[in-house]
Structure formats: structure tokens, C-alpha cells
N, C-alpha and C. Protein backbone atom coordinates (compact mmCIF):
# COMPACT_ATOMS: atom_id res chain seq x y z
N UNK A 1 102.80 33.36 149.61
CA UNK A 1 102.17 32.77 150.78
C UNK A 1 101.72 31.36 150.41
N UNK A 2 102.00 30.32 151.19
CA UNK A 2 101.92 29.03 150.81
C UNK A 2 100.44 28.74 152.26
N UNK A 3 99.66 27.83 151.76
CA UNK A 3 98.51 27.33 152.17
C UNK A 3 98.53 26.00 152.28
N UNK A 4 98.34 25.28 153.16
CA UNK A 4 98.22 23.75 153.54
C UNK A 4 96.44 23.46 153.61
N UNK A 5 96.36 22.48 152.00
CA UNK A 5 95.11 22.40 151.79
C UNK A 5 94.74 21.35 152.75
N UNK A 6 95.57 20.71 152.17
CA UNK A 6 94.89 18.96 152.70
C UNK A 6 96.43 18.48 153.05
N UNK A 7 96.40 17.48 154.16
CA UNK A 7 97.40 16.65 154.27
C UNK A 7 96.76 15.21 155.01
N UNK A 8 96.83 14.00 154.39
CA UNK A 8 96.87 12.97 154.52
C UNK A 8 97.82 11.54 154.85
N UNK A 9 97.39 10.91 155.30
CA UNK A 9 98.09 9.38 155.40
C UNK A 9 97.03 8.32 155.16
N UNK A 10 98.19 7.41 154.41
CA UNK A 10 97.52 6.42 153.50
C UNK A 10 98.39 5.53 153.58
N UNK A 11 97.57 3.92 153.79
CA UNK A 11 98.43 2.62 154.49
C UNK A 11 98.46 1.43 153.53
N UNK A 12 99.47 1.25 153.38
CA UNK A 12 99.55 0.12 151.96
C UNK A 12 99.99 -1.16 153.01
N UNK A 13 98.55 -1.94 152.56
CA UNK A 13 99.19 -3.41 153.76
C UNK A 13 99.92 -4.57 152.16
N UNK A 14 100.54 -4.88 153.22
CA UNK A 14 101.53 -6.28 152.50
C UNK A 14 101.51 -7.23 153.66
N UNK A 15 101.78 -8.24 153.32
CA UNK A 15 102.18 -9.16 153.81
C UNK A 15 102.86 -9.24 154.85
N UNK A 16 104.11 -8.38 154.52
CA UNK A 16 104.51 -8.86 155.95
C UNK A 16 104.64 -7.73 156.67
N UNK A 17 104.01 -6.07 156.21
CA UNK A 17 103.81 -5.17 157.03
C UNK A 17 102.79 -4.46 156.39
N UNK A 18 103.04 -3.09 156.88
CA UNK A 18 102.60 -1.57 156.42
C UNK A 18 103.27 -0.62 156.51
N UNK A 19 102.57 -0.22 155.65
CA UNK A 19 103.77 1.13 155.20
C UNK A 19 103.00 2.00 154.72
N UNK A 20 102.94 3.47 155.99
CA UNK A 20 102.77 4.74 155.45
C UNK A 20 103.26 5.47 154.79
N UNK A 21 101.91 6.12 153.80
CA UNK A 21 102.64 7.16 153.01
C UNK A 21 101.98 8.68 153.84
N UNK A 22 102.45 9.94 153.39
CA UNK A 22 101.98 10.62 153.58
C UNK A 22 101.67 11.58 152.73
N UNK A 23 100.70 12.31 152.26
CA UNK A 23 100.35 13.10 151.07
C UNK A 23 99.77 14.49 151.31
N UNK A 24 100.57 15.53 150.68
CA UNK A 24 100.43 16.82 151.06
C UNK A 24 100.08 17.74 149.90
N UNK A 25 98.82 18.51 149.74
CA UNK A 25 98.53 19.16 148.71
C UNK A 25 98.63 20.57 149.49
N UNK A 26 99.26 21.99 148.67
CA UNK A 26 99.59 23.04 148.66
C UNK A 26 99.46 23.49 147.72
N UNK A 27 98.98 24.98 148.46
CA UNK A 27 98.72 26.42 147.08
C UNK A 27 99.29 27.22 147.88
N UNK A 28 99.81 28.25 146.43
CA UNK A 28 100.69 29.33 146.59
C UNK A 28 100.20 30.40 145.67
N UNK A 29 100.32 31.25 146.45
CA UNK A 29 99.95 33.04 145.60
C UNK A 29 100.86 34.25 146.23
N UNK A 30 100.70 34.48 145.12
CA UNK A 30 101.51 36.40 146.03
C UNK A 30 100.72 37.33 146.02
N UNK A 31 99.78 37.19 145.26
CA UNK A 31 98.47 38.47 145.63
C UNK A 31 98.52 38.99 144.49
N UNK A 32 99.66 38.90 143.80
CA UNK A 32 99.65 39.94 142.57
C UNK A 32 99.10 38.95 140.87
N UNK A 33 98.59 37.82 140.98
CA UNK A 33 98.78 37.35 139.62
C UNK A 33 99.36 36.00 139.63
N UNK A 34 100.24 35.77 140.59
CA UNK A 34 101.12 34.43 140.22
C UNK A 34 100.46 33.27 140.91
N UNK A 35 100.34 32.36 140.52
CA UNK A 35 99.67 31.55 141.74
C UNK A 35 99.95 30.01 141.19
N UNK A 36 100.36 29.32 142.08
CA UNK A 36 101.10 27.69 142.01
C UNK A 36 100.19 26.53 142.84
N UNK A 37 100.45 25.49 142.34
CA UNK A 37 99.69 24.23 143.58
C UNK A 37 101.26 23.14 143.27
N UNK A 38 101.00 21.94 144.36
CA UNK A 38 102.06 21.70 144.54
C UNK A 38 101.07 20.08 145.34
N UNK A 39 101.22 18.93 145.01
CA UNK A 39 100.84 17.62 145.12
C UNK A 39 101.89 16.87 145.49
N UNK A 40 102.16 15.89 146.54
CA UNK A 40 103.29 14.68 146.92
C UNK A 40 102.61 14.08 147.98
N UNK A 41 103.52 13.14 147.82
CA UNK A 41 103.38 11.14 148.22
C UNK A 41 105.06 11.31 148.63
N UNK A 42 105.11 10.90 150.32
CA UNK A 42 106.41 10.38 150.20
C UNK A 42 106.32 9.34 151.89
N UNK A 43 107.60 8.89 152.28
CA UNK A 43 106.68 8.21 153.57
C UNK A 43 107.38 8.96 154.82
N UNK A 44 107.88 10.03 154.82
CA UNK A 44 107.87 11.14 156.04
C UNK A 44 107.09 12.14 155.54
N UNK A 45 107.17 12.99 156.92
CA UNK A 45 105.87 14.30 156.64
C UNK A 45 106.81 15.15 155.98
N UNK A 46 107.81 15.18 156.49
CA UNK A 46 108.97 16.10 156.17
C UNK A 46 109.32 16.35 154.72
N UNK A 47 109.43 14.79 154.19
CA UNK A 47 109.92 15.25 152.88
C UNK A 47 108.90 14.78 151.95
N UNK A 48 107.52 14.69 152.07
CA UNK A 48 106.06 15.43 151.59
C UNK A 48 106.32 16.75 151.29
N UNK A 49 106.20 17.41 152.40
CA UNK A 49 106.27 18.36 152.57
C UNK A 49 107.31 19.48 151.24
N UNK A 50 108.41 18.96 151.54
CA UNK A 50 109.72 19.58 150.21
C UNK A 50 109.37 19.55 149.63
N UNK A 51 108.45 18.09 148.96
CA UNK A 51 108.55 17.66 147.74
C UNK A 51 107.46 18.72 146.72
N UNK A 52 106.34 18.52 148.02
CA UNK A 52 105.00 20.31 147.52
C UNK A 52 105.59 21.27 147.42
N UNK A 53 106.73 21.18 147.83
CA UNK A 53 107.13 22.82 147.41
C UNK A 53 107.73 23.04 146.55
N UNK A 54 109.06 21.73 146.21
CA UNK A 54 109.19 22.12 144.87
C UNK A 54 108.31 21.71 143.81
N UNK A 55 107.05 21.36 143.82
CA UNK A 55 106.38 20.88 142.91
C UNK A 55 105.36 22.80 142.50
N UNK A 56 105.16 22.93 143.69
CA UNK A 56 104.73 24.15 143.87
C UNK A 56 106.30 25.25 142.56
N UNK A 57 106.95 25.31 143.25
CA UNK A 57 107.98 25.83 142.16
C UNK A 57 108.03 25.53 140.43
N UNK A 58 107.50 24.57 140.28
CA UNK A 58 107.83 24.11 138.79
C UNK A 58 106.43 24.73 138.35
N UNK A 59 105.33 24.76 139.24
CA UNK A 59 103.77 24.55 138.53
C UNK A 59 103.55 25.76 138.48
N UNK A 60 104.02 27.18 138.51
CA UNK A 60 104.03 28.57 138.44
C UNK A 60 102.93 29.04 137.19
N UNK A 61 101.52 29.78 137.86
CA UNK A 61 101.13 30.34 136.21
C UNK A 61 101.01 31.30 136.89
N UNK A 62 100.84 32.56 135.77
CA UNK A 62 100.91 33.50 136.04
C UNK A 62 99.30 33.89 135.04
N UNK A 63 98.15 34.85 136.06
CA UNK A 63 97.19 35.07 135.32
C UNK A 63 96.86 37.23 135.23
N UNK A 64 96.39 37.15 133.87
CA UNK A 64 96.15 38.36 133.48
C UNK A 64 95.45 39.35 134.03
N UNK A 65 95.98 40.37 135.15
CA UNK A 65 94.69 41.02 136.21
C UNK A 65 95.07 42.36 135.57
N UNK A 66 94.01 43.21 135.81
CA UNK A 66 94.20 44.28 136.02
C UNK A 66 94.12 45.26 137.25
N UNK A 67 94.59 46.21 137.87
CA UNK A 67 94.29 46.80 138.71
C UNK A 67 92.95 47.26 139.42
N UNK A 68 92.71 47.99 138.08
CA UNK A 68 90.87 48.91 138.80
C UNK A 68 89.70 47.63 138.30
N UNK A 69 90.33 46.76 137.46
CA UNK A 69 88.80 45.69 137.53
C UNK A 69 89.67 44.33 137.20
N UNK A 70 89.65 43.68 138.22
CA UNK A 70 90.65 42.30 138.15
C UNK A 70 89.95 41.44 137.46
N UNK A 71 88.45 41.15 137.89
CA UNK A 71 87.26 40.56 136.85
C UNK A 71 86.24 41.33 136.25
N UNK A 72 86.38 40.95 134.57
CA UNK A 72 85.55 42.08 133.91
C UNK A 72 84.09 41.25 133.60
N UNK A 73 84.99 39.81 133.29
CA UNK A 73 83.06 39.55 132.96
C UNK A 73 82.74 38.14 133.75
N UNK A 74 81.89 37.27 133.45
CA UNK A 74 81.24 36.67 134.70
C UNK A 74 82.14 35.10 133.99
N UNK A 75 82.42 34.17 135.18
CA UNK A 75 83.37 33.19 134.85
C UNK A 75 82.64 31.96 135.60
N UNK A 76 82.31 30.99 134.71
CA UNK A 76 81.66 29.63 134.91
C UNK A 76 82.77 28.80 134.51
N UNK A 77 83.02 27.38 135.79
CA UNK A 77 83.58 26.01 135.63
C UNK A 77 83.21 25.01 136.10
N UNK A 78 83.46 23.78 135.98
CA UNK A 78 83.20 23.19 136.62
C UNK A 78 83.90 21.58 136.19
N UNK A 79 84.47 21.07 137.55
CA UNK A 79 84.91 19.97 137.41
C UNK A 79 84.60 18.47 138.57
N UNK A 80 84.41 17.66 137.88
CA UNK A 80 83.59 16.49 138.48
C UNK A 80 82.63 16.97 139.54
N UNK A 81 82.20 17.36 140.45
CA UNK A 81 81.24 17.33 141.23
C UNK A 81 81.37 18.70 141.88
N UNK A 82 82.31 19.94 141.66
CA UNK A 82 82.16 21.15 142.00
C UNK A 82 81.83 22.32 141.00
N UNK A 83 80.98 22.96 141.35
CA UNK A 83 80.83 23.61 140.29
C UNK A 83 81.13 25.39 140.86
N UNK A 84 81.89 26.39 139.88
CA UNK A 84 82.69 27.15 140.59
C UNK A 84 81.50 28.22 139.67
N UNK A 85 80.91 29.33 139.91
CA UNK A 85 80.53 30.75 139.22
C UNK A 85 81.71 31.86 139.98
N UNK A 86 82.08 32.68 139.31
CA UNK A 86 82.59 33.96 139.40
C UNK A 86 81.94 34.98 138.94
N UNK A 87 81.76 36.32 139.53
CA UNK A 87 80.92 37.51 139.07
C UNK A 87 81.60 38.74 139.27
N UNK A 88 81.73 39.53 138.41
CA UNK A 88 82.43 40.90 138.89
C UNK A 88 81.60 41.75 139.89
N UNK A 89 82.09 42.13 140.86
CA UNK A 89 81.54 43.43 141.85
C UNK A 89 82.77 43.95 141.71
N UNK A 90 82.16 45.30 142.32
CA UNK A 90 82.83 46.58 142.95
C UNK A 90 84.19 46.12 144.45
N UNK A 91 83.78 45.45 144.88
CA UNK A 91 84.44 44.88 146.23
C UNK A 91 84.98 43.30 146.45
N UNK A 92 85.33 42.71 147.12
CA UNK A 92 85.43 41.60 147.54
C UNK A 92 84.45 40.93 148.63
N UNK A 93 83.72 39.88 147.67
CA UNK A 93 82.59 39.38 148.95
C UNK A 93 83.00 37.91 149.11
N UNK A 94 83.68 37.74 149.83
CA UNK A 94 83.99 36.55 150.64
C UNK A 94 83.34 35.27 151.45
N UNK A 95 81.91 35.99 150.96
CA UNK A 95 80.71 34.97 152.08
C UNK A 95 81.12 33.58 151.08
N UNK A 96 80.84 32.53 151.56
CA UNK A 96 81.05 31.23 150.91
C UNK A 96 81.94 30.46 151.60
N UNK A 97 82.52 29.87 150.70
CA UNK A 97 83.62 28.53 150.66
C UNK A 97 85.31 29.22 151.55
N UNK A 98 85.48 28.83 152.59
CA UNK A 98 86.69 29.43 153.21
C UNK A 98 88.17 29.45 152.75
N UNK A 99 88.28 28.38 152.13
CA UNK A 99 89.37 28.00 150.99
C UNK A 99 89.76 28.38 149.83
N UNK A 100 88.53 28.59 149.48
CA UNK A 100 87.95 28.93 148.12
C UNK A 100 87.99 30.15 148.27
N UNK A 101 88.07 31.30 149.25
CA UNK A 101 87.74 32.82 149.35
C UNK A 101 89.15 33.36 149.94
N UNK A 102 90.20 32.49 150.22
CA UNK A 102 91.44 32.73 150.87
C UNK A 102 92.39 32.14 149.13
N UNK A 103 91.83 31.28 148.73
CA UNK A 103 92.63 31.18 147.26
C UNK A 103 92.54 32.44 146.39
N UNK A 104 91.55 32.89 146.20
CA UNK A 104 91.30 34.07 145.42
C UNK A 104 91.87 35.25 145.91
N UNK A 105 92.04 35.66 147.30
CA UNK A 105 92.41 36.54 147.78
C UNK A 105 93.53 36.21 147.23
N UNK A 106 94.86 35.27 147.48
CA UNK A 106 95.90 35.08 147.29
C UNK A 106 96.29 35.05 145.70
N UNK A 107 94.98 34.69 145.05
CA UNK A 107 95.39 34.92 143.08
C UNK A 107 95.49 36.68 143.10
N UNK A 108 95.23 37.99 143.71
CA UNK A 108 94.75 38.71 142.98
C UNK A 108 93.62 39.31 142.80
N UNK A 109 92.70 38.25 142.75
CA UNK A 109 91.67 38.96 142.29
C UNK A 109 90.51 39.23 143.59
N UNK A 110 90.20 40.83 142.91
CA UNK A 110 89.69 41.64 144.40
C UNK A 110 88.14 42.19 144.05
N UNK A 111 87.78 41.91 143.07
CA UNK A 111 86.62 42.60 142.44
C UNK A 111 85.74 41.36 142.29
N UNK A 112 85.03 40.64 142.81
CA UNK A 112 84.38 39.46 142.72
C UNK A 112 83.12 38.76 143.84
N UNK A 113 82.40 38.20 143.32
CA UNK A 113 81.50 37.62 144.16
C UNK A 113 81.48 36.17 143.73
N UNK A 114 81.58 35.17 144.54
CA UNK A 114 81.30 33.60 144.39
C UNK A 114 80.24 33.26 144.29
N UNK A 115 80.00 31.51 143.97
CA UNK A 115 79.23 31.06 144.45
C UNK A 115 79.78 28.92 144.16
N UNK A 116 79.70 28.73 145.08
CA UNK A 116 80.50 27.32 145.06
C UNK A 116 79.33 26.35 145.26
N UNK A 117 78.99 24.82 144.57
CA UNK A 117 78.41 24.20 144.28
C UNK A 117 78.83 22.74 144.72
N UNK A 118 78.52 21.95 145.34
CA UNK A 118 79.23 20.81 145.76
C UNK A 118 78.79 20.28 146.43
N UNK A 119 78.84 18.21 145.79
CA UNK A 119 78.24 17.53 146.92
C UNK A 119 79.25 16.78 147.85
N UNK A 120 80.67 16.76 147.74
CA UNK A 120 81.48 16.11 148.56
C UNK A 120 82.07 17.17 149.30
N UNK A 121 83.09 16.68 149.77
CA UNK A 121 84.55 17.58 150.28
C UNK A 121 85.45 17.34 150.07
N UNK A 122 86.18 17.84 148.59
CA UNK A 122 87.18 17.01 148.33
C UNK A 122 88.20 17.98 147.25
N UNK A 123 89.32 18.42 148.31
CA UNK A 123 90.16 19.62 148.14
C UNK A 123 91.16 19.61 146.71
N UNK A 124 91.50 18.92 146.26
CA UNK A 124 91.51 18.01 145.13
C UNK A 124 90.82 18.34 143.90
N UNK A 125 89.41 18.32 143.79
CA UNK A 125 88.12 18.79 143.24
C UNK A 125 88.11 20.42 143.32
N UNK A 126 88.22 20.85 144.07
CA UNK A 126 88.36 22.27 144.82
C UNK A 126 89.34 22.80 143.97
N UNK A 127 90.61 22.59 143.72
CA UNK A 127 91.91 22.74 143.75
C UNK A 127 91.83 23.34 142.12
N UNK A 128 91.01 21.79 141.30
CA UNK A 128 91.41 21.52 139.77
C UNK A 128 90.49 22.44 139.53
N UNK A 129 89.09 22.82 139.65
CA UNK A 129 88.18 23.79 139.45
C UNK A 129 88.46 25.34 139.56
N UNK A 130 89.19 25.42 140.42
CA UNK A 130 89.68 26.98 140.62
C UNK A 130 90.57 26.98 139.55
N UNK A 131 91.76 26.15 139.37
CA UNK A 131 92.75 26.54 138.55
C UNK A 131 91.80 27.28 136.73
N UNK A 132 90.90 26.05 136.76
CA UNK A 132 90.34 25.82 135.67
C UNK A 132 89.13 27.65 134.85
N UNK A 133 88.87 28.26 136.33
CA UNK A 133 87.97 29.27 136.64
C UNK A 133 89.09 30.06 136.38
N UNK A 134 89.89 30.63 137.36
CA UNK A 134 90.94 31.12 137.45
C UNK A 134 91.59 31.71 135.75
N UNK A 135 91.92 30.62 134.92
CA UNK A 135 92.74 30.85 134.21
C UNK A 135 92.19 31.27 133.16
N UNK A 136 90.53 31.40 133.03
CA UNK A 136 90.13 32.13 132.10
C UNK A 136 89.91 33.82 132.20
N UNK A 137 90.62 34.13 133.23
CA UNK A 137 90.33 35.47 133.16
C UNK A 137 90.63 36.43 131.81
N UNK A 138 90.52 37.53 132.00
CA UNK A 138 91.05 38.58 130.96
C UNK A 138 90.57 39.84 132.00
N UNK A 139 91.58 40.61 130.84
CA UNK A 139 91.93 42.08 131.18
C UNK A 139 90.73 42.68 130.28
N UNK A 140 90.16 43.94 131.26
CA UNK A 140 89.24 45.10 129.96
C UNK A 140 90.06 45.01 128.71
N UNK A 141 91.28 45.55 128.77
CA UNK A 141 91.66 45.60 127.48
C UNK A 141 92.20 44.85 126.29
N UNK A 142 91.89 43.66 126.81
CA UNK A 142 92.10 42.01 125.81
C UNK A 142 90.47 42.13 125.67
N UNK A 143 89.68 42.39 126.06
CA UNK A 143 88.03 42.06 125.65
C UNK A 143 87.74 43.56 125.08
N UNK A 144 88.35 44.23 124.66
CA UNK A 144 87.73 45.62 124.21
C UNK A 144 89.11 45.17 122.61
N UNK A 145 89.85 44.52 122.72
CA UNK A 145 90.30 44.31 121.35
C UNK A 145 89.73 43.35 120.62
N UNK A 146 89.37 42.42 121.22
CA UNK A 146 88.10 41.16 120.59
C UNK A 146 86.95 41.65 120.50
């Protein structure tokens, strides 16, 4: 499932014109573990658009869940001005950040409670912080061999 975070236009003046670009950031998950983002600059929407997807294609990680407890222990990040906590529950509590609670759904992980920190809005920021949260997970049974 592919997600349209942000899409923008941005105007480069010259001299003797302007010229739009257009810039399209995308995330991708399957629910099970795999989950991609995907960044482009081009000057149609159209082939922005391609270009996130195959960028989305190359940027593939794949993170370590388990079934009966997807998060076992509590997960702190934080990058430039967002700051991300993760907590294991029993359920999925979704109150918070709307982006931020539709990304996670789409990583996988189902056992969790948020809490999102932030003084801008800036999906970007959003984007690099999750990956960053995200990829420290572990399985019970990688933390019961350490």
C-alpha cells in the first residue's frame, strides 16, 4: 500500500522565466514487515510521481516483527525537531499523529502506543524519525539471546 505524504511545487526564477518543479514524497508497507519511502523532483506531476515509486522500489527494508508481540521493549528517537517514543501494549492505540499511526499500521507493528513530539510540520522530519524508531526493533527472541 503506497501513501502520498507530501506533494509539492517549487519555482526556480531565472531570468528569462520559471520553471516548476514538482516534488513527491511516498511510503510504502505491506503490513507484514517490509516497508519503503520513495523522494523526487521532476517538472511534471506525472513523472514525480514514477520516479517515487521507483525510488520507493530500490529503498526496501525489511524489519524484524514477531507475531504475538511485534514490540517487546520501549523505543526512543529522535530527529531534528521531532521526537518519536514507542511503547509496547497489548493492542493498537492510534490516538496521536494521523500519519504517523497509518505508517505503523502499514510497518506491522500492532502492539504499541505512541507519543509524537514536534514543533513544525514537516513530513520529511516525520518520515526520517520513523525510519530511524522503526528500525530498531527486535524480536522476544533476539533479546532473550542477548
Amino acid at each position: 500500500v503506497m501513501v502520498l505524504l507530501e506533494r509539492n511545487i517549487s519555482t526556480k526564477v531565472t531570468t528569462l522565466n520559471r520553471i516548476n518543479y514538482f516534488r513527491t514524497l511516498l511510503f510504502m508497507g505491506n503490513g507484514n514487515g517490509l516497508i519503503s519511502y520513495g523522494k523526487s523532483r521532476d517538472l511534471t506531476l506525472e513523472g514525480s510521481m514514477t520516479k517515487a515509486i521507483i525510488e520507493c522500489k530500490k529503498n526496501i527494508i525489511a524489519i524484524p516483527l514477531d507475531d504475538v508481540c511485534t514490540l517487546p521493549r520501549k523505543i526512543h528517537a529522535k530527529f531534528q525537531d521531532f521526537d518519536i517514543s514507542l511503547r509496547p501494549l497489548p493492542g493498537f492505540n492510534s490516538y496521536g499523529h494521523p500519519s504517523f499511526s497509518l505508517m505503523l499500521a502499514l510497518s506491522g507493528i500492532r502492539h504499541v502506543g505512541f507519543k509524537t513530539v514536534h514543533t513544525g510540520k514537516n513530513n520529511y522530519t516525520l518520515l526520517h524519525s520513523f525510519f530511524k524508531a522503526v528500525t530498531q526493533n527486535t524480536t522476544p527472541q533476539d533479546m532473550a539471546e542477548l
